[in-house]
N, C-alpha and C. Protein backbone atom coordinates (compact mmCIF):
# COMPACT_ATOMS: atom_id res chain seq x y z
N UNK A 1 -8.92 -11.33 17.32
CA UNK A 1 -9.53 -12.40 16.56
C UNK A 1 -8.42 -13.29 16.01
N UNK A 2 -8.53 -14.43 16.17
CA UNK A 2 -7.72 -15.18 15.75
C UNK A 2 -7.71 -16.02 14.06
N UNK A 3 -6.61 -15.92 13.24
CA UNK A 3 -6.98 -15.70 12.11
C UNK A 3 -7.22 -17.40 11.58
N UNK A 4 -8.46 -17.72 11.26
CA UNK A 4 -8.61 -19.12 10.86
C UNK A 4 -8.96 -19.37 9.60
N UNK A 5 -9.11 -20.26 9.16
CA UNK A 5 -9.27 -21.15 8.08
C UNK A 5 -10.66 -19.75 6.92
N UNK A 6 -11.10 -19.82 7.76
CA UNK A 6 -12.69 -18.53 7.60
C UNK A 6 -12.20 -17.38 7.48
N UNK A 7 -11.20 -17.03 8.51
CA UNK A 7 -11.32 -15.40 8.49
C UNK A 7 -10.14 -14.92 7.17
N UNK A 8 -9.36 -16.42 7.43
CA UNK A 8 -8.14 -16.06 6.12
C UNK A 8 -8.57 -15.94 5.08
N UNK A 9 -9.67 -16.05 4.38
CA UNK A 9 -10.37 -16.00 3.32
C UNK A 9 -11.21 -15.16 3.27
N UNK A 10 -11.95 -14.50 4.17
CA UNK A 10 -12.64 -13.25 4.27
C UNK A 10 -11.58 -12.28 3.85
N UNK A 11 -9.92 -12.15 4.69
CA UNK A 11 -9.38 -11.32 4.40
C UNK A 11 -8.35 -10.99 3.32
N UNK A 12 -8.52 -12.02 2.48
CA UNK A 12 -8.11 -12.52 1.17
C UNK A 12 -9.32 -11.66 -0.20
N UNK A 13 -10.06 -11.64 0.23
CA UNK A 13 -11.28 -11.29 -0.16
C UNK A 13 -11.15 -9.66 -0.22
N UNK A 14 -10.89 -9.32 1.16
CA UNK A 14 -10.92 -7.68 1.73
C UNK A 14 -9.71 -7.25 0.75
N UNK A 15 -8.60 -8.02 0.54
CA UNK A 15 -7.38 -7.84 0.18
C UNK A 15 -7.70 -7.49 -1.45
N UNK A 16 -8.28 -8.12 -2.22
CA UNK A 16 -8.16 -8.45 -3.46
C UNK A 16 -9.28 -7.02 -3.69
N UNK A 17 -10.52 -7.22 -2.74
CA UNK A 17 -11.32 -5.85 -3.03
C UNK A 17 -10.69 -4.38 -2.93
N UNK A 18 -9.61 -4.17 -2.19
CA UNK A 18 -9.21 -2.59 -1.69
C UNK A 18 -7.93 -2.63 -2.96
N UNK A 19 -7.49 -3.86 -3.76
CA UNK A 19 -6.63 -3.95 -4.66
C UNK A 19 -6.89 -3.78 -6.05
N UNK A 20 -8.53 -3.92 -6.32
CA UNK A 20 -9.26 -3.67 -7.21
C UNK A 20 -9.49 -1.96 -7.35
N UNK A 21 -9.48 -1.03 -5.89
CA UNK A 21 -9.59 -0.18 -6.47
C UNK A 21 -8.74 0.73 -6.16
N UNK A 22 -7.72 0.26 -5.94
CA UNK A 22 -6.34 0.91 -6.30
C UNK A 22 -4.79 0.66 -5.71
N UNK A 23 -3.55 0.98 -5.90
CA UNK A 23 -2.51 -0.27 -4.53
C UNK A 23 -2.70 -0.11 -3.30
N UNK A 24 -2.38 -0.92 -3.02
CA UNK A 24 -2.28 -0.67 -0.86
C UNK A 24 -0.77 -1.48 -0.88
N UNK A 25 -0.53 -0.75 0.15
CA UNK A 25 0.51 -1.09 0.87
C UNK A 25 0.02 -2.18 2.25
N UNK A 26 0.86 -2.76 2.87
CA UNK A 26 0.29 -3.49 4.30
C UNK A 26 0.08 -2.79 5.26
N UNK A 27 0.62 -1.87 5.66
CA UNK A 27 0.18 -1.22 7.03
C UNK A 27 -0.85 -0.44 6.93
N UNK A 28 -1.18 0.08 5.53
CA UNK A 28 -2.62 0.77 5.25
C UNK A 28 -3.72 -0.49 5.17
N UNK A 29 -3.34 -1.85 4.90
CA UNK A 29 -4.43 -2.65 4.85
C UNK A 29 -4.54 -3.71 6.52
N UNK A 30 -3.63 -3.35 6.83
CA UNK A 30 -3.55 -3.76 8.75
C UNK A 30 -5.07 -2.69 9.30
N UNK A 31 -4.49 -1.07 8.88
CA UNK A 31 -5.51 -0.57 9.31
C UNK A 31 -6.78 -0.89 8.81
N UNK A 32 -7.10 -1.05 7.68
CA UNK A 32 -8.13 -1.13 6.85
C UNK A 32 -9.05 -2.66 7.52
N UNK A 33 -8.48 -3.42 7.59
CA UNK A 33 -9.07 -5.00 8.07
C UNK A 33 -9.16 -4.61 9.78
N UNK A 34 -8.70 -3.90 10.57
CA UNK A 34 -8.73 -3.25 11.93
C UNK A 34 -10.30 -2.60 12.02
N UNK A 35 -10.65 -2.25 10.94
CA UNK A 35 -11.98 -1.39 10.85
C UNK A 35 -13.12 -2.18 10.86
N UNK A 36 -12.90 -3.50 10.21
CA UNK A 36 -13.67 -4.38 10.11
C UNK A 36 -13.35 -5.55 11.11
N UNK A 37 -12.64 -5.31 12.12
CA UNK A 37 -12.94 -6.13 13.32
C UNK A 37 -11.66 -7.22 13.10
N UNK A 38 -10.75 -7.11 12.07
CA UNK A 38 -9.75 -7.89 12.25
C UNK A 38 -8.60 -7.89 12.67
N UNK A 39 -8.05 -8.57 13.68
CA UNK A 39 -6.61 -8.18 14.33
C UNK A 39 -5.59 -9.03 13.61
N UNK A 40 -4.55 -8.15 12.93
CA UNK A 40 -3.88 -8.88 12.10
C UNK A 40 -2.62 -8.44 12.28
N UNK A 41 -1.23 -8.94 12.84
CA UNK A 41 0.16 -8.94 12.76
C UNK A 41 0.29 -8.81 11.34
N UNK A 42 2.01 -7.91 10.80
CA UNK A 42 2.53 -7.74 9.60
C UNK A 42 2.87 -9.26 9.13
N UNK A 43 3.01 -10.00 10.34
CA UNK A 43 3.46 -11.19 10.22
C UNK A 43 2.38 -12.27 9.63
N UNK A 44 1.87 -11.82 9.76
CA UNK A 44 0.19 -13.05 9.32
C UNK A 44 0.13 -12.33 7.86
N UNK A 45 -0.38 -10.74 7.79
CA UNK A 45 -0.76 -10.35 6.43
C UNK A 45 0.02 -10.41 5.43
N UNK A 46 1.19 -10.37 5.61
CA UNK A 46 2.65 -10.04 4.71
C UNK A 46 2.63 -11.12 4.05
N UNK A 47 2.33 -12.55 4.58
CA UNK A 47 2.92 -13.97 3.45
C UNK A 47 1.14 -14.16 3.06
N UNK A 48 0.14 -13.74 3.50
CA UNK A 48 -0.97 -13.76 2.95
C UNK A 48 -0.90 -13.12 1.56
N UNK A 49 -0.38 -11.73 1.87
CA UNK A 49 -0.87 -10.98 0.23
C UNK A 49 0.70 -11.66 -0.57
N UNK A 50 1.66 -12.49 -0.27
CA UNK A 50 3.13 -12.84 -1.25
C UNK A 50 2.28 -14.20 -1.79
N UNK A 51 1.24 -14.57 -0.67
CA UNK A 51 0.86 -15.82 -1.60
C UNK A 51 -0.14 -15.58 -2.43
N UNK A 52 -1.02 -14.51 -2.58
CA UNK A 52 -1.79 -13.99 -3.37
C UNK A 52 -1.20 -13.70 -4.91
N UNK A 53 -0.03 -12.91 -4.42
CA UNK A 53 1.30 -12.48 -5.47
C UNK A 53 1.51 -13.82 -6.31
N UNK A 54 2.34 -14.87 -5.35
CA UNK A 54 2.25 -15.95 -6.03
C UNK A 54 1.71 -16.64 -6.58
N UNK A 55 0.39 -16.65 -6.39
CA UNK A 55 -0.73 -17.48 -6.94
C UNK A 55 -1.27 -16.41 -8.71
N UNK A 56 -0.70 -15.62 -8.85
CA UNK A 56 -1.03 -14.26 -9.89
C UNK A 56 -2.53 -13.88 -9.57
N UNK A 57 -2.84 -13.38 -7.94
CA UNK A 57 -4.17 -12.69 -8.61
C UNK A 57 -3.65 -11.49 -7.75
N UNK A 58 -2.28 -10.87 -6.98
CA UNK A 58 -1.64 -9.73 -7.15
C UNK A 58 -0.39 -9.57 -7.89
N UNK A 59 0.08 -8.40 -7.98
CA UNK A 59 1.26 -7.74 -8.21
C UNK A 59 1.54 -6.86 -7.56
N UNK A 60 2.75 -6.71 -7.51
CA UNK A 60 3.46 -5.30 -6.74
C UNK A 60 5.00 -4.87 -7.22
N UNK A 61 5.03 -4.10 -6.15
CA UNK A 61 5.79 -2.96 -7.24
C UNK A 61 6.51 -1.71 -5.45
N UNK A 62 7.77 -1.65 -5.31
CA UNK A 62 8.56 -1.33 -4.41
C UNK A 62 8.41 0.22 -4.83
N UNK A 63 8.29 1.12 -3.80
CA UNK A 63 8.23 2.39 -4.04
C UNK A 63 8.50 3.29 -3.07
N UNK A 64 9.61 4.43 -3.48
CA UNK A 64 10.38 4.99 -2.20
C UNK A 64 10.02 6.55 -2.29
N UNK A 65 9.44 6.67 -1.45
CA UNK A 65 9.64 8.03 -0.86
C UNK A 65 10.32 8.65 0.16
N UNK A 66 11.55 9.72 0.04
CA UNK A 66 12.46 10.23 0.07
C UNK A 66 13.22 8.91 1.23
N UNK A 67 12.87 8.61 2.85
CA UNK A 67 13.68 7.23 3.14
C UNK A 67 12.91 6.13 3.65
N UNK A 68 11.57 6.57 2.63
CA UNK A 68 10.64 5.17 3.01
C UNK A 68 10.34 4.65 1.96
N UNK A 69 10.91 3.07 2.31
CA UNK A 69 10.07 1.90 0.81
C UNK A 69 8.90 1.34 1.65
N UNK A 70 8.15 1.56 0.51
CA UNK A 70 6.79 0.51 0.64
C UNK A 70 6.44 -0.20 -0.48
N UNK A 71 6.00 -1.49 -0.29
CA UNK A 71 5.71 -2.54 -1.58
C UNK A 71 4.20 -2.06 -2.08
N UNK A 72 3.63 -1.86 -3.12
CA UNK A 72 2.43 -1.62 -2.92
C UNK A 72 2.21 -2.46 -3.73
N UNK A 73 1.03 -3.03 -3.55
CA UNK A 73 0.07 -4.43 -4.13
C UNK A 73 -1.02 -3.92 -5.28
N UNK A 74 -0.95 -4.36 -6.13
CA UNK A 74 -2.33 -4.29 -7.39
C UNK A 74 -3.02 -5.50 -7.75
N UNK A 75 -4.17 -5.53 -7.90
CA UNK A 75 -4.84 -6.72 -8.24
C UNK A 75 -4.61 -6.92 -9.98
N UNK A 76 -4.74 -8.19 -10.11
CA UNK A 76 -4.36 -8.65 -11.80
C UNK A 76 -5.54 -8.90 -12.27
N UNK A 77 -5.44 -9.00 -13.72
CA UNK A 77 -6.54 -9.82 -14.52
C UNK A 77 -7.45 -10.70 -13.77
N UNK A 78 -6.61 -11.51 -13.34
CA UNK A 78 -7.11 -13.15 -12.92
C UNK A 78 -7.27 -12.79 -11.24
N UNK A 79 -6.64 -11.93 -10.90
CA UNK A 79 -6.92 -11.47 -9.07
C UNK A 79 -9.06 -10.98 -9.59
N UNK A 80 -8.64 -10.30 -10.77
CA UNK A 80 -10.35 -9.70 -10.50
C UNK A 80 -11.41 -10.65 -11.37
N UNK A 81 -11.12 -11.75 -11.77
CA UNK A 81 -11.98 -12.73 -12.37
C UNK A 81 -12.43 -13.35 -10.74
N UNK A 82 -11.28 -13.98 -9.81
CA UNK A 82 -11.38 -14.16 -8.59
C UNK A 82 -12.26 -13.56 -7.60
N UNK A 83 -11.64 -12.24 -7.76
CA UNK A 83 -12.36 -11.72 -7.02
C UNK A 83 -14.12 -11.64 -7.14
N UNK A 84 -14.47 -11.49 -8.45
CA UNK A 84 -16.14 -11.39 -8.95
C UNK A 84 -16.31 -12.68 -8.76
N UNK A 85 -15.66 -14.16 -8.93
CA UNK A 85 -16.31 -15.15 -8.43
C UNK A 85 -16.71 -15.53 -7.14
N UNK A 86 -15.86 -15.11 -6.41
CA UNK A 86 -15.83 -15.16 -4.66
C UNK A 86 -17.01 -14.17 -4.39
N UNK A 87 -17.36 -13.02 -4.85
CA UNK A 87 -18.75 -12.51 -4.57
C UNK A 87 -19.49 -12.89 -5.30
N UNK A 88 -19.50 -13.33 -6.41
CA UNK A 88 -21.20 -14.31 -6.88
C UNK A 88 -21.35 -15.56 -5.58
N UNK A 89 -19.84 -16.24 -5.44
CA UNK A 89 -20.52 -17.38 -4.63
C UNK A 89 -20.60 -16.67 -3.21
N UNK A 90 -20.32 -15.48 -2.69
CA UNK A 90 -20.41 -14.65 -1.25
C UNK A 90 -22.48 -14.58 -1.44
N UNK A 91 -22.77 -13.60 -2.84
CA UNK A 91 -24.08 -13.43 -2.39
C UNK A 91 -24.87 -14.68 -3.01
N UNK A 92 -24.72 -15.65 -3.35
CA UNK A 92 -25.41 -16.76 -3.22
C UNK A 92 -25.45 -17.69 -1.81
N UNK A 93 -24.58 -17.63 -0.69
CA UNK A 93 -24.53 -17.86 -0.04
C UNK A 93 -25.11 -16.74 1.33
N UNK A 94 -25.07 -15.53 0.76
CA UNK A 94 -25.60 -14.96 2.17
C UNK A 94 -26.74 -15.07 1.67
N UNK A 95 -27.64 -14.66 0.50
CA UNK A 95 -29.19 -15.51 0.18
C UNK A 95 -29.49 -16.69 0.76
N UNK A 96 -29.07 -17.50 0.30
CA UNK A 96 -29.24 -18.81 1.21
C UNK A 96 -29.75 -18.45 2.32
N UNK A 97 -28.46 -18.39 3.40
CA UNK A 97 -28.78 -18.10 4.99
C UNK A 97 -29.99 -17.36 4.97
N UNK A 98 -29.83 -16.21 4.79
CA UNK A 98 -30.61 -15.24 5.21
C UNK A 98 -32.45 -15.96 4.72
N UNK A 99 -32.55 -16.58 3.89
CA UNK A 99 -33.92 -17.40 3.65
C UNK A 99 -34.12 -18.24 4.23
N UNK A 100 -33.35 -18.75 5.28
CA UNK A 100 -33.44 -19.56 6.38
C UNK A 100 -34.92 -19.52 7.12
């Protein structure tokens, strides 16, 4: 799947939800968006969740076990105000459709 304008925001979405309930690292959220039908390079997800970072609705935090670092990601204050707005306007919008 090729990642567009739509799907970057679905998985912005996926990102901020699996961050809400607890850190992820990227290669656990490569797999995780893989489950749900998305094909995603480290290269696409990696400046997705730094601009998330940047924007303050993540944080993270470098963490080594014995000779592996992994960054792991947490959602913020304002990541989960975001996040509950993006699903009020998600199920106002799949209502919609679906009353089609």
């Amino acid at each position: 799947m090729r990642i567009n304008e739509f799907s970057s925001s679905f998985i912005k979405i996926h990102i901020l939800h699996h961050c809400k309930i607890g850190p992820v690292y990227g290669a656990w959220m490569i797999e995780e968006l893989e489950e749900h039908g998305y094909k995603i390079s480290p290269g696409s997800l990696y400046p997705i969740m730094q601009g998330l970072e940047k924007k303050g609705l993540l944080s993270s935090k470098i963490k080594q076990s014995g000779k592996i670092k992994r960054r792991y990601y947490k959602i913020t204050p304002k990541g989960v105000r975001e996040l509950k707005d993006a699903k009020n306007k998600l199920k106002e919008l799949i209502g919609e459709i679906l009353n089609e």
